[in-house]
Every structure is written in C-alpha cells, then in structure tokens.
Protein backbone atom coordinates (compact mmCIF):
# COMPACT_ATOMS: atom_id res chain seq x y z
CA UNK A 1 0.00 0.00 0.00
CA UNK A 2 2.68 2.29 0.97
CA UNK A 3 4.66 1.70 -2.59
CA UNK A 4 1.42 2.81 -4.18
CA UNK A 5 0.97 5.68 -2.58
CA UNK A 6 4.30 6.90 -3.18
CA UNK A 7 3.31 6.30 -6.97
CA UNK A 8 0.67 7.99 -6.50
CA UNK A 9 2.48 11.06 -5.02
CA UNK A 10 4.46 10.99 -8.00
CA UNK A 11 1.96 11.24 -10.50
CA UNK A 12 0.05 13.80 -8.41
CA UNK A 13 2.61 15.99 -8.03
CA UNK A 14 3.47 15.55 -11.65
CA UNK A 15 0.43 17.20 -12.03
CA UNK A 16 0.37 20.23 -9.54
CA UNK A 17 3.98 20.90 -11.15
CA UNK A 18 2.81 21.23 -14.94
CA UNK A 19 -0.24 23.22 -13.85
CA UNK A 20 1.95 25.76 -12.10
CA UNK A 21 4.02 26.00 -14.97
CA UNK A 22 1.98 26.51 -17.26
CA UNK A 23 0.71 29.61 -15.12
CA UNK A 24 4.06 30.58 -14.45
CA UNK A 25 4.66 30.58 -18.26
CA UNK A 26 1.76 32.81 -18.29
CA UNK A 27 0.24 30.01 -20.77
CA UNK A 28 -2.82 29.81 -18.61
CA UNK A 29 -3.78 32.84 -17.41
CA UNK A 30 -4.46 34.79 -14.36
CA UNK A 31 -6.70 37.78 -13.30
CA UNK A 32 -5.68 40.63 -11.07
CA UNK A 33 -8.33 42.88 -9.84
CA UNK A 34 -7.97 46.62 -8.92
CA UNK A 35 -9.22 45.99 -5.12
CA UNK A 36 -6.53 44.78 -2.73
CA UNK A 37 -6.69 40.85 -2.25
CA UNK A 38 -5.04 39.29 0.72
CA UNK A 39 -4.63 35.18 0.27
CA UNK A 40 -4.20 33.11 3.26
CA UNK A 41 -3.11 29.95 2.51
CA UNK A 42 -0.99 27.14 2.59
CA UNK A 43 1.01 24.26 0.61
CA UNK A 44 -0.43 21.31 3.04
CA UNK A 45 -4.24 19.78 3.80
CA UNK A 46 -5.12 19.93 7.39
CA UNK A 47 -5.31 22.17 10.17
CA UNK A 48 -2.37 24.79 10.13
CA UNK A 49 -4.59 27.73 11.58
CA UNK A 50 -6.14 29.41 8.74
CA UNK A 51 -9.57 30.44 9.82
CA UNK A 52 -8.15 31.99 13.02
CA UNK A 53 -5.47 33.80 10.82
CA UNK A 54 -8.86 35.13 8.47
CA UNK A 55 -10.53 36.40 11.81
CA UNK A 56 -7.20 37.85 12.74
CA UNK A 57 -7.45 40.18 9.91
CA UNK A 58 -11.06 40.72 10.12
CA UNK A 59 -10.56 42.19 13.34
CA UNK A 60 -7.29 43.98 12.45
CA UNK A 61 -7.83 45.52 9.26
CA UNK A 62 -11.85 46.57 9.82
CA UNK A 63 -10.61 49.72 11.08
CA UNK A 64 -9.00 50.91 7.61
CA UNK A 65 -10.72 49.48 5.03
CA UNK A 66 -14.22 47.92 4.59
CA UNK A 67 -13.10 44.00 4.84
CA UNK A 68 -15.45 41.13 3.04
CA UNK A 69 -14.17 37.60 3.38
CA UNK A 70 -14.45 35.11 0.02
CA UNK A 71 -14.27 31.41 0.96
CA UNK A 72 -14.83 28.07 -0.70
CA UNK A 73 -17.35 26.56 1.76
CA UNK A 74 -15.66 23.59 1.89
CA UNK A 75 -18.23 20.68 2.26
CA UNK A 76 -21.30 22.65 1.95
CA UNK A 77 -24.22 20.76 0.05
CA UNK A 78 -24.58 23.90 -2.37
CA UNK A 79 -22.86 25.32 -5.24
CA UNK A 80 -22.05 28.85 -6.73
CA UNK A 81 -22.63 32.00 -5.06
CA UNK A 82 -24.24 32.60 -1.53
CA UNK A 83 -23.70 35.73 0.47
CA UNK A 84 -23.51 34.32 4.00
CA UNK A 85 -26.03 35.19 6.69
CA UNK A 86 -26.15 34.41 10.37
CA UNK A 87 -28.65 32.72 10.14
CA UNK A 88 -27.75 30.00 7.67
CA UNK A 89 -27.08 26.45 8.07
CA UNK A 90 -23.50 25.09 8.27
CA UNK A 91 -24.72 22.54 5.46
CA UNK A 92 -25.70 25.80 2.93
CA UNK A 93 -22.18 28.00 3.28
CA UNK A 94 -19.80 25.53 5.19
CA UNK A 95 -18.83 25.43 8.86
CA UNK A 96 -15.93 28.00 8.47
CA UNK A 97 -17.86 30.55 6.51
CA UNK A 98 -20.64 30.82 9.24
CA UNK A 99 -18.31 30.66 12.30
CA UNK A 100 -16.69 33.82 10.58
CA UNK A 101 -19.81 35.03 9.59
CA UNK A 102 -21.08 34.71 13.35
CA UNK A 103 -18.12 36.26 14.72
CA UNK A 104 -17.69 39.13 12.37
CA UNK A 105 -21.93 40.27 11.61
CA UNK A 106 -20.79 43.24 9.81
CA UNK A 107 -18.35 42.23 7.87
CA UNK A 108 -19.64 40.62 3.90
CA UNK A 109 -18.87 37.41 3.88
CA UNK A 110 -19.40 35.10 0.38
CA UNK A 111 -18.73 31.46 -0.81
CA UNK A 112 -18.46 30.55 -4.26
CA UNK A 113 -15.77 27.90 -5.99
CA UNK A 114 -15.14 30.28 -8.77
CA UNK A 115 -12.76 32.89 -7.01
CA UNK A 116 -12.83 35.28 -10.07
CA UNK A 117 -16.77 35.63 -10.85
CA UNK A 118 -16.98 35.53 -6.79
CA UNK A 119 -14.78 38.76 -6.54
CA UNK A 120 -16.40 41.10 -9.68
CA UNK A 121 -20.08 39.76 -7.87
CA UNK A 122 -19.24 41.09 -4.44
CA UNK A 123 -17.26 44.52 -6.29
CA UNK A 124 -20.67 45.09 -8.07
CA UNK A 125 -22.97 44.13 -5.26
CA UNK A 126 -20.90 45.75 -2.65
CA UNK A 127 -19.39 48.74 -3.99
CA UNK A 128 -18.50 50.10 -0.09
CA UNK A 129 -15.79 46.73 0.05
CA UNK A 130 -12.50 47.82 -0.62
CA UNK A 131 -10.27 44.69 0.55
CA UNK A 132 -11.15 40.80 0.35
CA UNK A 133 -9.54 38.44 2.62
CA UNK A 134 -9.39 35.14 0.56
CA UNK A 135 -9.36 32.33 2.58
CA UNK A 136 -7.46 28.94 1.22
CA UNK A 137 -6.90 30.49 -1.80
CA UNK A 138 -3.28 29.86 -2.78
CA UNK A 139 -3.90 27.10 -5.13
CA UNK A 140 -6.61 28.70 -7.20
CA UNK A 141 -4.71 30.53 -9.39
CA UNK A 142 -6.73 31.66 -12.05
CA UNK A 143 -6.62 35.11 -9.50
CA UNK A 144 -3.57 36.93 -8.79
CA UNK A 145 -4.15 38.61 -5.00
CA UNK A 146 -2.36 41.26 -4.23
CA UNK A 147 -0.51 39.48 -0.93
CA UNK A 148 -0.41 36.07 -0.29
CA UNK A 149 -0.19 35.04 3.43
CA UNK A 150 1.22 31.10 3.12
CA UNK A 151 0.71 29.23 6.76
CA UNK A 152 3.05 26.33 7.61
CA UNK A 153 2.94 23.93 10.63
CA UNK A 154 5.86 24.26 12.54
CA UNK A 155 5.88 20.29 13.72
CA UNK A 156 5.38 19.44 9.28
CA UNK A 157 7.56 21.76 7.40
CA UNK A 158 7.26 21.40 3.76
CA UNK A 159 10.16 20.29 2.60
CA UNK A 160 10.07 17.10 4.86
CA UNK A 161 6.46 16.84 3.37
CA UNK A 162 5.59 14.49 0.20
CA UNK A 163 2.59 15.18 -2.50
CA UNK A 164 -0.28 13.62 -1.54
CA UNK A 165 -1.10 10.82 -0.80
CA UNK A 166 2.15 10.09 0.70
CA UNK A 167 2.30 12.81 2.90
CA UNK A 168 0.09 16.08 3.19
CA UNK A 169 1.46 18.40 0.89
CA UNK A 170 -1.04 19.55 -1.84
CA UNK A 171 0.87 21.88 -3.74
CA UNK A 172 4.85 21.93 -4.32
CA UNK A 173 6.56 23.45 -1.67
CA UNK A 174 8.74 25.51 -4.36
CA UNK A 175 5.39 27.51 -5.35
CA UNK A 176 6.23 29.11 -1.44
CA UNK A 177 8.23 31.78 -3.94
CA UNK A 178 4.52 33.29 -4.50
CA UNK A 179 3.90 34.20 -0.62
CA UNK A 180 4.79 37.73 0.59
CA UNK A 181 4.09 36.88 4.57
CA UNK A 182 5.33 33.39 5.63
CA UNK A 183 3.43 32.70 8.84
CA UNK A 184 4.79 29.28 11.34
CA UNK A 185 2.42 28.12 13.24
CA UNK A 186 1.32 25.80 16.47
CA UNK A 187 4.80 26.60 17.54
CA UNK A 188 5.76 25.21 20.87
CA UNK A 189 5.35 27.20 23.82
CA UNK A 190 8.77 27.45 24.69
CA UNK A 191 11.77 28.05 21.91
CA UNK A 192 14.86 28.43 21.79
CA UNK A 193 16.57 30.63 19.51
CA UNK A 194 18.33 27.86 17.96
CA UNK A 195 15.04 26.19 17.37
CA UNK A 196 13.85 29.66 15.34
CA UNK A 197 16.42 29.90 12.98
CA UNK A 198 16.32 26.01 12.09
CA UNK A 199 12.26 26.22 11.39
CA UNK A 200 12.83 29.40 9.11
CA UNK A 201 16.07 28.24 6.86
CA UNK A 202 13.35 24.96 6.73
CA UNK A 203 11.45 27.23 4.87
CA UNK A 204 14.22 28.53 2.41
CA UNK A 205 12.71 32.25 2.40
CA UNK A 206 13.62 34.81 -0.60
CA UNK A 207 14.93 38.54 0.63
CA UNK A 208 11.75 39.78 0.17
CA UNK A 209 9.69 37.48 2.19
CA UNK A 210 8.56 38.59 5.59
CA UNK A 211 8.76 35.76 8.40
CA UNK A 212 6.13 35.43 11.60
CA UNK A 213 5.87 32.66 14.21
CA UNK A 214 2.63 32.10 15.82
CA UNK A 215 0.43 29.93 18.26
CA UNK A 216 -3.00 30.07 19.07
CA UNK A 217 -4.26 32.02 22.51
CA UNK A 218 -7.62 30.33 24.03
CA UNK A 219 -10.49 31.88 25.50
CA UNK A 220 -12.34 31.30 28.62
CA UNK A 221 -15.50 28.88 27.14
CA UNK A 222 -18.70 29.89 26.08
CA UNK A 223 -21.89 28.37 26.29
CA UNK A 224 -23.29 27.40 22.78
CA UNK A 225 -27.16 27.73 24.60
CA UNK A 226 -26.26 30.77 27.19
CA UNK A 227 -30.02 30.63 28.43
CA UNK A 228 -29.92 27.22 29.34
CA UNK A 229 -26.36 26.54 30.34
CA UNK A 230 -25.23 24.91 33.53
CA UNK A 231 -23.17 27.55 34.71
CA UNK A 232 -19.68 28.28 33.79
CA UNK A 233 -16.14 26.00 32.30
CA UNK A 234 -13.94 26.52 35.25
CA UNK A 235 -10.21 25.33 35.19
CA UNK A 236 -10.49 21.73 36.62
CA UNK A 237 -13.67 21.13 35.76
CA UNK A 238 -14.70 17.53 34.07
CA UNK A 239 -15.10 17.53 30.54
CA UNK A 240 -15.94 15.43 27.48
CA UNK A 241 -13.68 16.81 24.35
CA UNK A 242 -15.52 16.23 21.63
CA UNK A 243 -13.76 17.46 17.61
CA UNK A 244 -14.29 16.64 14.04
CA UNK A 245 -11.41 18.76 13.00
CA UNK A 246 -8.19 17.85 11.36
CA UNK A 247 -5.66 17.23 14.00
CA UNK A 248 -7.58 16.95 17.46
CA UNK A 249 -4.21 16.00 19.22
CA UNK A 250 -3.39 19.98 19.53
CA UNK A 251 -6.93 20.34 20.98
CA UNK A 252 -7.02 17.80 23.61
CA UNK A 253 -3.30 19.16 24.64
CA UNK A 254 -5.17 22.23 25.22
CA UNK A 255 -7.69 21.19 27.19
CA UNK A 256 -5.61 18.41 29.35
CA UNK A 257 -3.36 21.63 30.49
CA UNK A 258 -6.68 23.44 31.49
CA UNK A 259 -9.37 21.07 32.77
CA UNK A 260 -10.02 17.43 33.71
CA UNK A 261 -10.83 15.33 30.13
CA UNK A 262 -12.39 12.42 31.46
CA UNK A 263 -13.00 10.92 27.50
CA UNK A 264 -12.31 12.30 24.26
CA UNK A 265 -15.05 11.97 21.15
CA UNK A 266 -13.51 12.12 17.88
CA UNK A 267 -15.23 12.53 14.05
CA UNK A 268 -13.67 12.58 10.50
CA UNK A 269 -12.60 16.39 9.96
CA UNK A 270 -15.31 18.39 8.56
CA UNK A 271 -18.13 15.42 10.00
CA UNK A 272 -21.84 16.56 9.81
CA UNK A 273 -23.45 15.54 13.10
CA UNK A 274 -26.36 12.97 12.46
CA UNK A 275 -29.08 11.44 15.57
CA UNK A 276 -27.00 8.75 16.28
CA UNK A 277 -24.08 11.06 17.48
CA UNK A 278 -25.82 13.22 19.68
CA UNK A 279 -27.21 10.19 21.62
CA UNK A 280 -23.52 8.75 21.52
CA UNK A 281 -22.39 11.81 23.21
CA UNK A 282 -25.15 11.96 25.58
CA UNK A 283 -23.82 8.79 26.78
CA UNK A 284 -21.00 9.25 26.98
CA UNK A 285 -21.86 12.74 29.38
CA UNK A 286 -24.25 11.03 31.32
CA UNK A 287 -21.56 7.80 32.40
CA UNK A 288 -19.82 10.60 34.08
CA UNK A 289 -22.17 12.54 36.10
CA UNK A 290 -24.04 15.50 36.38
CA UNK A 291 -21.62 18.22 36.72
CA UNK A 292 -19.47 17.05 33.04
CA UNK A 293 -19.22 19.05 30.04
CA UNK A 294 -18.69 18.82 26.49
CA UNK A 295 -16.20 21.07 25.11
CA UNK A 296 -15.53 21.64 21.19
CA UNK A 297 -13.45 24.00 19.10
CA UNK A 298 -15.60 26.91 17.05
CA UNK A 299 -15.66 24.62 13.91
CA UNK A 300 -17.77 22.14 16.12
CA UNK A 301 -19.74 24.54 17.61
CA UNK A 302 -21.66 25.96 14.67
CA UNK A 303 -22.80 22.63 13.57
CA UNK A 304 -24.44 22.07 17.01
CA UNK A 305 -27.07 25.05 17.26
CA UNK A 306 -29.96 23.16 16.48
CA UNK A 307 -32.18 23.00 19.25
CA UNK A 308 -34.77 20.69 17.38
CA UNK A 309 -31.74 17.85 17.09
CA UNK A 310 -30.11 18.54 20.82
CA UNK A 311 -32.00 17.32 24.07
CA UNK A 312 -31.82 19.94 26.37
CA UNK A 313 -29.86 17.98 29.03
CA UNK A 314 -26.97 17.88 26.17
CA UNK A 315 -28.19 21.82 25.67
CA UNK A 316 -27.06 23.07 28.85
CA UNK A 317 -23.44 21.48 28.91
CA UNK A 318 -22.79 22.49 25.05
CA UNK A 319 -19.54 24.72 25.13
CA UNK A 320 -17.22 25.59 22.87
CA UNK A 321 -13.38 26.93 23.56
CA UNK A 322 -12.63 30.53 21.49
CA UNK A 323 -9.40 30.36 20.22
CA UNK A 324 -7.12 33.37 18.69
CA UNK A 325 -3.73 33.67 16.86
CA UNK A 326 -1.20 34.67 19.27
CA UNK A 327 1.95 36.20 17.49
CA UNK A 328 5.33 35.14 19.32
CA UNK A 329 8.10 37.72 20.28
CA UNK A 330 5.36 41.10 20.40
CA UNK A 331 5.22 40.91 16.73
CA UNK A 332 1.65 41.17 16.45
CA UNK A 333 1.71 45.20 15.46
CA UNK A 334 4.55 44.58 12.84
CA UNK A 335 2.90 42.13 11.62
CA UNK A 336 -0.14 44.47 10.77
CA UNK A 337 2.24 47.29 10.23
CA UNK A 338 4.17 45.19 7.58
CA UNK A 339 0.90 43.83 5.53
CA UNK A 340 -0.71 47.21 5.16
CA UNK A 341 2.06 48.63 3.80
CA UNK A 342 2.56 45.16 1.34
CA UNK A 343 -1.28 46.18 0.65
CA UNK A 344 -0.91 49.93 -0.41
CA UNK A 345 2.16 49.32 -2.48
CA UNK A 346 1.61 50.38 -5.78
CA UNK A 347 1.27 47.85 -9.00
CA UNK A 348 4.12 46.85 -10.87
C-alpha cells in the first residue's frame, strides 16, 4: 500500500507541477483585480490555523478598510454563489464561513468555488468593500491577489512533506516563492533561539519574504445555549472533548493543560453531526455525572445550534473553547504594520 501511494504522489505531483508552470509561463492565465486581495493559505491539507489567521485580519484591518471575506465553503451541500447570513445552516455555506460570519456580523462574507466571478459579484454588489480576505486560496490561481499570506505547521515543514497521498502536501513546496508573509504556526510554547532559525532556513525564504511565528491564545469557554447553560467552564472542571477537526491532538493538549478530560469523542474532519451522534455523546456525558461538560473548538460549535436535534440535558453542557492567533516575540503590530504597507504598495 505504501509503494502505491508513493506512486501515486508521483503522478500527483506531476500534475500540480505542470499546472503551475503553465501559469508561471503565463500560458494559462491569471486575473488581477484593482481591489486589494489578501490570500491566506498554505502548501499542506489539514489544520495549520487558517480560519483563526482570516478572523485575525477581520478584526485587524476593519478599522481601515471595509473588509469582506471570500471562501470556498468547503463541504457545503450547495454550489455557486451565496452571500452568508447568520442565520444559515452550516450545510448551505460551510462550517468555516458561518463561524466567521457569526463572529464578524458586519463584515460581507461570500462562498463561491469560482474565485474570479466571486470577486467582480461582491465589487458590483458591494461597492462600499475595498479589501477581500481570501481564505485557502493559494492554489486557485486563475486570481492573482495582491498578498499572499502562506501558513506552515511548525511540527510538518514542507520540505520534509511528500505530494499527496504520501504525505500532506497539496501543492509543491517551491510555489512558497509566491507568498509575501510566511506565517509558522502551532509553535511550541517554549523556543529556543536555535530552534527559530532552524524552522525558518526549513522554509528557504527569498529577501523579500517577511517571516512570523505564531500559536494560538484560548479563550475562557462559552456556552453554545447561554439561556440554558449549567453555569460556567472553570479550570479543573470535568469535561468530554468532543472534535471533528483535522488534527484533534493539539486540541485535547489544550484542554488536558486546562481542565479534567475524562474521554475524548472524535469525528472525520469536517463530519456533519447525524441522531445517532448526539445520543452517543449523551452517553457518553451522562456515564460521568451530572456536573461534566462537552467542550468543542468553534468549527464544532456551529454545527451544534440546532435546538430541534439537541435534548436539552446535552443543551445546557454544550460549550465551545474561542481560540485566537497569538503572534510570538510582540510581533503582532509589525505584523499588521508590515501587511498594510505590502497592501498599499503600488502595482508593478
């Protein structure tokens, strides 16, 4: 099986590398649009912290320009265009476009597969918009942005990746020449300098590339049902984790440093709850007593709103844990500073 796969990786990666050559050879071609465009992206599949990075800037960059956010919906059981509203069902935009959505009311945000047609649509619909943060838009290069923000894990740096399905890596990690902001991420909580210089060289950066390290900051947790919930998540108490993301090892660490996981519930990433879940984790709260929790990431959380699908028992000890991007060394106000500026430079 494994000899397959690595044949496999070969002929996929065959693949990715005549694509991007025939856009670098400007053979297929590319659009770039007069508004700002700020990709975030990355070369792998699974979790390295984009949607936290998106609502970064959403928060960060609302103050200066008028900010709408263009995703994929990845999974959603629709196709085309859909301007995102609160109140829509994970299943019609995706679970990242609504958490964003539900975090950030104001702000426009759209999914649509076709980047291009999804940009001129929200410049003619929303003529006040005057930057689009494109999330996990590297690959789809039939649009040039204007700065391309390229995430890597800090424990799976690329070039110790292989093409799927080998290893993880989607996209070559040469094509890391396109970024203008190279962001690590999930770095450990304690580094040496040693350990900083090794994971950047990893990365082979150009002169003109800018270089971040990051983690992720958590948040006290929030009830999903606030008007039912059985009081607060204290440090200590019990709780059930309970993810269907892509690497639920970095969640549970976060919660075993925090609170008492007495089990640990874990779906396929991007898994739409059914029936037969819910009553699988209401047994699994009610072996451990009355005063247990669940506790799931944001992702989770806006796939379990429905009150029609959730006994009210399970209501009431529903949280989920907030999570931001935390940039290492102070760096978060350069790291602003630096992409506005990338943003207003002029054309070439």
């Amino acid at each position: 099986m494994g000899f397959l796969k690595e044949i496999a990786a070969v002929l996929y990666g065959a693949g990715v590398g005549l694509r991007n050559r025939l856009y670098d050879l400007k053979i297929l071609r590319s659009t770039q649009f007069d508004i700002p465009i700020v990709c975030v992206g990355n070369v792998a599949v699974g979790g390295t912290g984009k949607t936290p990075t998106v609502e970064f800037l959403v928060k960060n960059l609302s103050g200066q320009y008028n900010v709408a956010v263009l995703s994929r919906g990845y999974r959603r059981r629709t196709k085309g265009y859909i301007e995102v509203q609160v109140s829509d069902s994970f299943l019609t935009v995706g679970d990242e476009a609504k958490q964003i959505k539900r975090k950030f009311p104001e702000a426009v945000v759209v999914v649509c597969e076709k980047r291009v047609k999804a940009v001129r649509r929200i410049m003619e619909e929303h003529p006040e918009v005057n930057l689009i943060v494109m999330d996990d838009g590297f690959q789809h290069r039939s649009l040039t942005p204007k700065v391309s923000i390229v995430l890597s894990d800090y424990n799976v740096p690329p070039f110790r990746n292989k093409m799927l399905p080998a290893g993880t890596l989607r996209d070559s990690p040469s094509q890391l020449y396109r970024a203008n902001i190279l962001l690590i991420t999930k770095t450990p909580k304690t580094m040496s300098p040693i350990e900083r210089n090794i994971a950047q060289k990893e990365l082979k950066p150009y002169p003109y590339q800018s270089f971040f390290f990051t983690d992720i900051k958590q948040g006290n947790p929030k009830p999903i049902f606030s008007d039912v919930a059985a009081g607060t998540a204290i440090r200590g108490s019990k709780v059930v984790a309970l993810s269907a993301i892509a690497n639920p090892e970095r969640f549970h660490e976060t919660l075993e440093g925090r609170f008492d996981v007495v089990e640990k519930i874990v779906f396929g990433d991007h898994h739409t709850y059914k029936v037969r879940d819910i009553k699988q984790i209401m047994e699994v709260v009610e072996k451990h007593g009355d005063r247990t929790i669940v506790l799931t990431t944001e992702k989770d959380g806006v796939k379990l709103t429905s009150r029609k699908h959730i006994p009210e028992e399970l209501q009431r000890r529903l949280f989920v844990l907030p999570i931001e991007v935390n940039f290492r060394d102070g760096d978060e106000a350069k790291f602003v500073e630096k992409l506005i500026s990338e943003i207003k430079t002029p054309k070439l």
